[in-house]
PDB file of N, CA and C in Angstrom:
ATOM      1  N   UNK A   1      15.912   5.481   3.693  1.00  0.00           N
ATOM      2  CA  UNK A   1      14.744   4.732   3.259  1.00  0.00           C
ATOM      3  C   UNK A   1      13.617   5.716   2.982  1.00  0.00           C
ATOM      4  N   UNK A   2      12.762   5.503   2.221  1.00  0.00           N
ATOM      5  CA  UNK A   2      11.507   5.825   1.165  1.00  0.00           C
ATOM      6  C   UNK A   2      10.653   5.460   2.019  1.00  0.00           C
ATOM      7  N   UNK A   3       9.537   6.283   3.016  1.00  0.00           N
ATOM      8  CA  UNK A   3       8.567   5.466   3.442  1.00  0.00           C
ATOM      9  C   UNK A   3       7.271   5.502   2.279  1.00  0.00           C
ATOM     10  N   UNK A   4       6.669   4.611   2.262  1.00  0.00           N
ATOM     11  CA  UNK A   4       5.437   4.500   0.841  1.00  0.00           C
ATOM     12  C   UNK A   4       4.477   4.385   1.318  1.00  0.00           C
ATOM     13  N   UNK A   5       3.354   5.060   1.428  1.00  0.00           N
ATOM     14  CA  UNK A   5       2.136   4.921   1.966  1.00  0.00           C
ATOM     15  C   UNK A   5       0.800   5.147   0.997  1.00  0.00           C
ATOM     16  N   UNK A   6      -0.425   4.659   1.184  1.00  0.00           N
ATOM     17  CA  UNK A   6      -1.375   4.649   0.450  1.00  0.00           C
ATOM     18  C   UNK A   6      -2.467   5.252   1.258  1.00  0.00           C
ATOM     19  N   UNK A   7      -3.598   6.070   1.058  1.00  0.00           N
ATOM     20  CA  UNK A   7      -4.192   6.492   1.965  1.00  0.00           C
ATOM     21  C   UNK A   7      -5.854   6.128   1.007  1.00  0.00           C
ATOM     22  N   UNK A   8      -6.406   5.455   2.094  1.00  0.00           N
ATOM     23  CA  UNK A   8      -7.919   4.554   1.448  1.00  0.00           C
ATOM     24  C   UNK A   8      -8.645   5.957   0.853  1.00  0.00           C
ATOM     25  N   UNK A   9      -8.885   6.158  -0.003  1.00  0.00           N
ATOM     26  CA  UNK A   9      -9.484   7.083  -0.661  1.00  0.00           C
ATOM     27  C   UNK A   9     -11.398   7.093  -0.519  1.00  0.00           C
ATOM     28  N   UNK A  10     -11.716   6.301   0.898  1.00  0.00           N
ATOM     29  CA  UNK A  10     -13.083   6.528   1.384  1.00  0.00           C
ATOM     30  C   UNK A  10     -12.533   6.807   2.778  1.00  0.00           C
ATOM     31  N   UNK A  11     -11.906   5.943   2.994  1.00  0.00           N
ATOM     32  CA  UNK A  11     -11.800   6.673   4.927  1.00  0.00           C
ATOM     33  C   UNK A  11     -10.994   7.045   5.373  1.00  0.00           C
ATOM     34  N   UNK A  12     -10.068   7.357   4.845  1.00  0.00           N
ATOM     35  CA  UNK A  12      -8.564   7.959   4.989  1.00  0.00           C
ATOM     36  C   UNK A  12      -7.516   6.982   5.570  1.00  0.00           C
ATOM     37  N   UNK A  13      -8.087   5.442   5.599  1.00  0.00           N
ATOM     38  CA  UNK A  13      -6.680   4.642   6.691  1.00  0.00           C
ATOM     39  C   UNK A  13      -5.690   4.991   5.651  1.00  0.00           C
ATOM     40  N   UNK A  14      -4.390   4.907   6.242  1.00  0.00           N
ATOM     41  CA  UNK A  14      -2.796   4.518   5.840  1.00  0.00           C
ATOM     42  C   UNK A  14      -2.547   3.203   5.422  1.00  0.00           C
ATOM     43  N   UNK A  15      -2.304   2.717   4.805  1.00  0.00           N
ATOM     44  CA  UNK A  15      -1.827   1.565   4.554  1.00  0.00           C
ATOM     45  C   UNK A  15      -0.288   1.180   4.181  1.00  0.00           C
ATOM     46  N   UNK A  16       0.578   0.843   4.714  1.00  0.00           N
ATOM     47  CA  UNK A  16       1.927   0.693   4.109  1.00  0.00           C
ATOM     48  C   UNK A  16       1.981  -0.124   2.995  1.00  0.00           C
ATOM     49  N   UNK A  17       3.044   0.308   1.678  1.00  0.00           N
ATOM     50  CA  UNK A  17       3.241  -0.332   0.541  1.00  0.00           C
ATOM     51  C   UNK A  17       3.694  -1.851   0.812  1.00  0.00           C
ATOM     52  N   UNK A  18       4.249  -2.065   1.595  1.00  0.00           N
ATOM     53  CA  UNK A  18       4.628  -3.585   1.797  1.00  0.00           C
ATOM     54  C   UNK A  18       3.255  -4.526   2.523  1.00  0.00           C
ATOM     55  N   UNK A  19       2.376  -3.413   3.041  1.00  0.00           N
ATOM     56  CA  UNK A  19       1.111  -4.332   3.009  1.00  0.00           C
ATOM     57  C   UNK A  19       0.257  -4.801   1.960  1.00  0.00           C
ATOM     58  N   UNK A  20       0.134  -3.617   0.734  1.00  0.00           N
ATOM     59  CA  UNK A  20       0.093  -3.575  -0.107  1.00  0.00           C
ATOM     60  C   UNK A  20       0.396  -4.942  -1.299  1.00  0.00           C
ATOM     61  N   UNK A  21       1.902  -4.458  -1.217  1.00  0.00           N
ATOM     62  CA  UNK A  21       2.618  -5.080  -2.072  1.00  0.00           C
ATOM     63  C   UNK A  21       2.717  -7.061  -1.676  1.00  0.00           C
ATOM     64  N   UNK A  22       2.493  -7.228  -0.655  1.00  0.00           N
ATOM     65  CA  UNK A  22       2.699  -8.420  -0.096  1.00  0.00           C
ATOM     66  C   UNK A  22       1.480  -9.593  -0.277  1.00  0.00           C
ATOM     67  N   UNK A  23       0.062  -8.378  -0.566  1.00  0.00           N
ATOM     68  CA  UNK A  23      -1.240  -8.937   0.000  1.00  0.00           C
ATOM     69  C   UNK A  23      -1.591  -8.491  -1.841  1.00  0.00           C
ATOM     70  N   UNK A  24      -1.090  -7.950  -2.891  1.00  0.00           N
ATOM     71  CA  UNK A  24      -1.783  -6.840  -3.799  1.00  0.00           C
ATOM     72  C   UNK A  24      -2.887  -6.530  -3.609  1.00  0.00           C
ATOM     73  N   UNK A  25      -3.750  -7.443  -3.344  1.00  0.00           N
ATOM     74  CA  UNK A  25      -5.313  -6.845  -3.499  1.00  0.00           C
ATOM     75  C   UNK A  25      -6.130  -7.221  -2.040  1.00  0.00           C
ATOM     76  N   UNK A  26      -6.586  -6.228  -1.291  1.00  0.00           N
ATOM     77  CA  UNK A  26      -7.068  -6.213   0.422  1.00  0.00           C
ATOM     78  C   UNK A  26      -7.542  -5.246   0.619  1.00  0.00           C
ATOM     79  N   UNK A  27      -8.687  -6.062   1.409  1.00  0.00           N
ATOM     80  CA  UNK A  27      -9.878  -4.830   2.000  1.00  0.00           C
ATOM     81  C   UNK A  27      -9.481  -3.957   2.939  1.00  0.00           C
ATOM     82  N   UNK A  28      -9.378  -2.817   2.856  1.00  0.00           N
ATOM     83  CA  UNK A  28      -9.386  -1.894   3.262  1.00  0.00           C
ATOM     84  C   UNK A  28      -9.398  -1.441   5.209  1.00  0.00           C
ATOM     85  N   UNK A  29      -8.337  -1.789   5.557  1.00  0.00           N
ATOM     86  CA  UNK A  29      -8.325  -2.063   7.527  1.00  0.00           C
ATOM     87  C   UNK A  29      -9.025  -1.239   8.215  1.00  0.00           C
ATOM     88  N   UNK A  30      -9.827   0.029   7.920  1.00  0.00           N
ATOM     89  CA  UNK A  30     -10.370   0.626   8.020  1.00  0.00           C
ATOM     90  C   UNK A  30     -11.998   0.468   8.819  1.00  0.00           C
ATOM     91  N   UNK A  31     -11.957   0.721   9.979  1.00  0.00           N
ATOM     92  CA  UNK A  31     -13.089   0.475  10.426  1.00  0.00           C
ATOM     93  C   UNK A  31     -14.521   0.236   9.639  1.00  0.00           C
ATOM     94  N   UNK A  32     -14.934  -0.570   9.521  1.00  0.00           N
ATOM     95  CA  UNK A  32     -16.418  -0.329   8.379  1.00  0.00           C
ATOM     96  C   UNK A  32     -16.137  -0.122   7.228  1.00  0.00           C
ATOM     97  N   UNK A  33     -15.318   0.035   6.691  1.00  0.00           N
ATOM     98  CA  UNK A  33     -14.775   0.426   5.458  1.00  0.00           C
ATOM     99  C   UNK A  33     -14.951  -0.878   4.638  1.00  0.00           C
ATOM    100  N   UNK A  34     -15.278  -1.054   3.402  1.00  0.00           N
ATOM    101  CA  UNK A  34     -15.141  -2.171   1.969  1.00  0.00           C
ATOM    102  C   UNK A  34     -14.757  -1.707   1.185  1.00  0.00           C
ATOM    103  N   UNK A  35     -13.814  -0.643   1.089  1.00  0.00           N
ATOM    104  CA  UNK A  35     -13.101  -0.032   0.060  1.00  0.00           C
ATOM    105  C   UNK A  35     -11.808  -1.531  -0.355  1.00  0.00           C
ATOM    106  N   UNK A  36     -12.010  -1.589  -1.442  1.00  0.00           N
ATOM    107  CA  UNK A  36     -10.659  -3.000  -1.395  1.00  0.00           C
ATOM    108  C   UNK A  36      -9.285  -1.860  -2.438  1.00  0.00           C
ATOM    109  N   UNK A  37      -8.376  -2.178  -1.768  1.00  0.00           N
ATOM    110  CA  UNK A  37      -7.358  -1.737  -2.004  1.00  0.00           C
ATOM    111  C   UNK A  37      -6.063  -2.362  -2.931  1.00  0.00           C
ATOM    112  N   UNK A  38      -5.529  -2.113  -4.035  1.00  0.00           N
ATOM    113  CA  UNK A  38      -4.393  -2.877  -4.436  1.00  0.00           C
ATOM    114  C   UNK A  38      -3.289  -2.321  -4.838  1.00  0.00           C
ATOM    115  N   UNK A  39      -2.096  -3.148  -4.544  1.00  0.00           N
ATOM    116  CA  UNK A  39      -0.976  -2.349  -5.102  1.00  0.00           C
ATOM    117  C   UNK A  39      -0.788  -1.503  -6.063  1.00  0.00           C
ATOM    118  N   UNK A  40      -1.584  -1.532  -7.043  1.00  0.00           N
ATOM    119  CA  UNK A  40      -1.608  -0.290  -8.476  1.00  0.00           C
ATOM    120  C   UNK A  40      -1.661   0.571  -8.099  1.00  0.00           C
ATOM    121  N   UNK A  41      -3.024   0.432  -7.022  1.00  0.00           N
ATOM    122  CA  UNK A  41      -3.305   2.181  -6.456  1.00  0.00           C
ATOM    123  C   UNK A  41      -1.987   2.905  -6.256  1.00  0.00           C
ATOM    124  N   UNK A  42      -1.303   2.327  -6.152  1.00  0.00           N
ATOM    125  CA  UNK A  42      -0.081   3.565  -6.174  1.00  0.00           C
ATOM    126  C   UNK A  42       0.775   3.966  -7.245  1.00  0.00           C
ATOM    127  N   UNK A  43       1.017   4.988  -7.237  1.00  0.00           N
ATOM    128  CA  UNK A  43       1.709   5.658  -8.374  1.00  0.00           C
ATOM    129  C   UNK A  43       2.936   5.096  -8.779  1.00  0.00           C
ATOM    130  N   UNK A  44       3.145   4.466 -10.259  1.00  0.00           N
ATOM    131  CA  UNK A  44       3.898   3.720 -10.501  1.00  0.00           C
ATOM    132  C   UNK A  44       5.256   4.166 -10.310  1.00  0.00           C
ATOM    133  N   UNK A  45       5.639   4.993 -10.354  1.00  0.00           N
ATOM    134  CA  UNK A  45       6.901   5.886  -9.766  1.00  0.00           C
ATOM    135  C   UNK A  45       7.141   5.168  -7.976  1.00  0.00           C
ATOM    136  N   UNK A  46       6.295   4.708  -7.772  1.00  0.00           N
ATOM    137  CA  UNK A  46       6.084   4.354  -6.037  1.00  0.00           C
ATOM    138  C   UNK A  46       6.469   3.037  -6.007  1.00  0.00           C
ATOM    139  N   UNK A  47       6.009   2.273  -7.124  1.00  0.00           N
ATOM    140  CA  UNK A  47       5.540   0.844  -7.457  1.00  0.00           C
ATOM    141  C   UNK A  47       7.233   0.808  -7.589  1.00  0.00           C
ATOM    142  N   UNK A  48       7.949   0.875  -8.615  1.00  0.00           N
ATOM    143  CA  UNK A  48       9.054   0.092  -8.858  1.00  0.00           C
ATOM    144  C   UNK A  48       9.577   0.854  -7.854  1.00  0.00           C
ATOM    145  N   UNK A  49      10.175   1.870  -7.234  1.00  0.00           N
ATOM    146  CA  UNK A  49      10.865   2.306  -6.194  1.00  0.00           C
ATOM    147  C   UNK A  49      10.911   1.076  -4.938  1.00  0.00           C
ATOM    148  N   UNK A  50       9.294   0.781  -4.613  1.00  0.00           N
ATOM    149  CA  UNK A  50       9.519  -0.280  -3.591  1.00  0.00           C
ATOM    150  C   UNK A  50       9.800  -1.865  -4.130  1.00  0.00           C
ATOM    151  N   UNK A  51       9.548  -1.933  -5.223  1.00  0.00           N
ATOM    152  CA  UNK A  51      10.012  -3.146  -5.777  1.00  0.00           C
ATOM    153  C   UNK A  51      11.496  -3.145  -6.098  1.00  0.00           C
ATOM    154  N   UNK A  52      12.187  -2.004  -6.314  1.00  0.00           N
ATOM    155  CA  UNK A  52      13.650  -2.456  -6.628  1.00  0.00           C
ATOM    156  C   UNK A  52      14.303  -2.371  -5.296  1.00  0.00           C
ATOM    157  N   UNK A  53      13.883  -1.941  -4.649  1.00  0.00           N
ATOM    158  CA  UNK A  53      14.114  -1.938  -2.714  1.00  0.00           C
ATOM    159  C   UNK A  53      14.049  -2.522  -1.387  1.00  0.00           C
ATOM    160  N   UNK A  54      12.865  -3.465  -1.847  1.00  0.00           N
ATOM    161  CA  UNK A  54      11.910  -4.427  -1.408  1.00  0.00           C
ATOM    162  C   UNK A  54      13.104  -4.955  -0.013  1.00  0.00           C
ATOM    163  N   UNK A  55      13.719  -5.556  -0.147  1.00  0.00           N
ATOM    164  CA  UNK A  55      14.666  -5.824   1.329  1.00  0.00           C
ATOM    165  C   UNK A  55      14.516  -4.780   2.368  1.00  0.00           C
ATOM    166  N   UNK A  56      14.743  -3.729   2.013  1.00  0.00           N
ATOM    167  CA  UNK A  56      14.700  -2.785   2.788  1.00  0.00           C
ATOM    168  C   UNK A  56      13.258  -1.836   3.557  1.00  0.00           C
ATOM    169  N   UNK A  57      12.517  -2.830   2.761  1.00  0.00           N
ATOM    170  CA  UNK A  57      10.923  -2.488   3.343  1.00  0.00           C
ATOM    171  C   UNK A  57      10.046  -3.720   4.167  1.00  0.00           C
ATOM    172  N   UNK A  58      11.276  -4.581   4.291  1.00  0.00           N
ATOM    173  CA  UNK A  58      10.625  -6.024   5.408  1.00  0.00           C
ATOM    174  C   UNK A  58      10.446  -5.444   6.797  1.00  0.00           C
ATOM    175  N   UNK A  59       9.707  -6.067   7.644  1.00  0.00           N
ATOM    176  CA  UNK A  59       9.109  -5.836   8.814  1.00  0.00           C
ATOM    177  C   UNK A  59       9.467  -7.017   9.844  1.00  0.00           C
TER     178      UNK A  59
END
């Protein structure tokens, strides 16, 4: 497995792609943070990888 991660580009949280991908568009979990975050942000090379995989990235 591919782990996919997004990193908030104001406060550095992690975000996993299946949080991402599940929610597309979400504010940012990040203490104080209003950075809003969405699945695009990731590099489309990232994007279909977890979309053709997607079973294998449930929780």
């Amino acid at each position: 497995m591919h782990i996919i991660t997004f990193t908030c580009p104001e406060c550095s949280t992690i975000v996993a792609a299946n949080e991402l991908e599940k929610n597309r568009v979400m504010k940012c979990p990040g203490l104080n943070c209003r950075t809003v975050l969405r699945f695009e942000d990731l590099p489309e090379n990232e994007q279909e990888h977890f979309l053709e995989y997607r079973d294998q990235y449930q929780i």
